[in-house]
C-alpha atoms as a PDB file:
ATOM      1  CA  UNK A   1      22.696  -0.461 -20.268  1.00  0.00           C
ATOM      2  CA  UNK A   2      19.055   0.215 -20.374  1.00  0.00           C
ATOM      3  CA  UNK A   3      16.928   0.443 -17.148  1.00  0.00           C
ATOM      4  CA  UNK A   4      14.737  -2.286 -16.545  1.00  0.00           C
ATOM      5  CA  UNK A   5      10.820  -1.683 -16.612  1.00  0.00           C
ATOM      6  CA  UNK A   6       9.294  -1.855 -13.131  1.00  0.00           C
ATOM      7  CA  UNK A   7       6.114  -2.963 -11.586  1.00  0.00           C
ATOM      8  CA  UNK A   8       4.128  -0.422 -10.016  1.00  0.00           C
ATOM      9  CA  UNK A   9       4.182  -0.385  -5.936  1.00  0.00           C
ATOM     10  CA  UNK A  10       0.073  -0.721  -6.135  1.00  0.00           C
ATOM     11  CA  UNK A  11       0.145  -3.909  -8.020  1.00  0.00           C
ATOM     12  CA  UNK A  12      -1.236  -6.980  -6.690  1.00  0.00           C
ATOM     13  CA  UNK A  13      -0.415 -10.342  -7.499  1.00  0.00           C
ATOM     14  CA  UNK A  14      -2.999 -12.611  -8.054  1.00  0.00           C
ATOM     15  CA  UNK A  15      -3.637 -15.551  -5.148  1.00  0.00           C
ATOM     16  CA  UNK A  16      -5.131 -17.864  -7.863  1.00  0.00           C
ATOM     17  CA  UNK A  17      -6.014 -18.361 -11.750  1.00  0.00           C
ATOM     18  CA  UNK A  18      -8.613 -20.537 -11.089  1.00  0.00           C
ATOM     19  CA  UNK A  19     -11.387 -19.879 -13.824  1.00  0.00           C
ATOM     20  CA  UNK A  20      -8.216 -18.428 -15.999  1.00  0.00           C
ATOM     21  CA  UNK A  21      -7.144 -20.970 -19.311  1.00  0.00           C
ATOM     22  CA  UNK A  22      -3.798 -20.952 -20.341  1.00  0.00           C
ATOM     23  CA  UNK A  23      -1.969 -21.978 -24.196  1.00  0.00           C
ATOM     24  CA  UNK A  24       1.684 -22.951 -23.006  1.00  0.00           C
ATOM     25  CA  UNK A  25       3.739 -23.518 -26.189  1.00  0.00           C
ATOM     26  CA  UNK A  26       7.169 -25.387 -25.676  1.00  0.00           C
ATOM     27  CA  UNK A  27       5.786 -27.190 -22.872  1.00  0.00           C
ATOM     28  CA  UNK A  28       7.422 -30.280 -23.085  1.00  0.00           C
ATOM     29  CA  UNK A  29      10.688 -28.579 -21.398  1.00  0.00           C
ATOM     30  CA  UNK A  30      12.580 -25.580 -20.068  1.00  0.00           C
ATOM     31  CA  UNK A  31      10.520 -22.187 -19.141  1.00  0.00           C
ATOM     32  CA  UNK A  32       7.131 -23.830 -20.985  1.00  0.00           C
ATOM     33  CA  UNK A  33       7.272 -26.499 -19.013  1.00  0.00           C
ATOM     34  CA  UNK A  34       7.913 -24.672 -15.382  1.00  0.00           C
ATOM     35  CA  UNK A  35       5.686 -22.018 -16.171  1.00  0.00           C
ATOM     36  CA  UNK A  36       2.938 -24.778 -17.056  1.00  0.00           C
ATOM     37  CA  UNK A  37       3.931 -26.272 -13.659  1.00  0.00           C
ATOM     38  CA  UNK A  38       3.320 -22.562 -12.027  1.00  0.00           C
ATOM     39  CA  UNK A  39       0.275 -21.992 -13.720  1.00  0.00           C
ATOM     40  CA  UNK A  40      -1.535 -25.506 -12.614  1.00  0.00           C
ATOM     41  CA  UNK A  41      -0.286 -24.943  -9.321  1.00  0.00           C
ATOM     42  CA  UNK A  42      -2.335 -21.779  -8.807  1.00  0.00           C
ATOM     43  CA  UNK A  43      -5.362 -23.523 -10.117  1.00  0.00           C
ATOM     44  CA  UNK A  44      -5.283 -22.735 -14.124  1.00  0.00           C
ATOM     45  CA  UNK A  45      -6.683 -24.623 -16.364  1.00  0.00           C
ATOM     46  CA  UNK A  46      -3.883 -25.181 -18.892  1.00  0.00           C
ATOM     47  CA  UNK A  47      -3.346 -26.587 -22.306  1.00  0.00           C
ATOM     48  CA  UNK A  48      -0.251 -27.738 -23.698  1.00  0.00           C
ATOM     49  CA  UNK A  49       1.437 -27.063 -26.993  1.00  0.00           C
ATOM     50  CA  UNK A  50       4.213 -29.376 -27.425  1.00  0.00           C
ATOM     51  CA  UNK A  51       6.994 -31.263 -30.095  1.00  0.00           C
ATOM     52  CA  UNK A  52       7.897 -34.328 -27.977  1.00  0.00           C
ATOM     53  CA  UNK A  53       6.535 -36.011 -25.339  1.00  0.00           C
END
């Protein structure tokens, strides 16, 4: 089984992407649509690339 990459101790999350633009493909559902949901949340300006509505 290979290791899974890991995220250095001295890295910090950021509080906010406000000022940040996002392009969020599969939107309309699923991980697009939750990590659209995330991103708007912390203040991201976010665009939406969907199929259906």
């Amino acid at each position: 089984m290979a290791a899974l990459p890991t995220i250095p101790k001295n890295w910090n999350k950021p509080d906010s992407l406000t000022g940040r633009h996002f392009l969020i493909t599969g939107a309309s559902s699923g991980l697009g649509l939750e990590v659209a949901r995330a991103a708007i949340a912390a203040g991201a300006d976010v665009t939406l690339a969907v199929r259906n509505i």
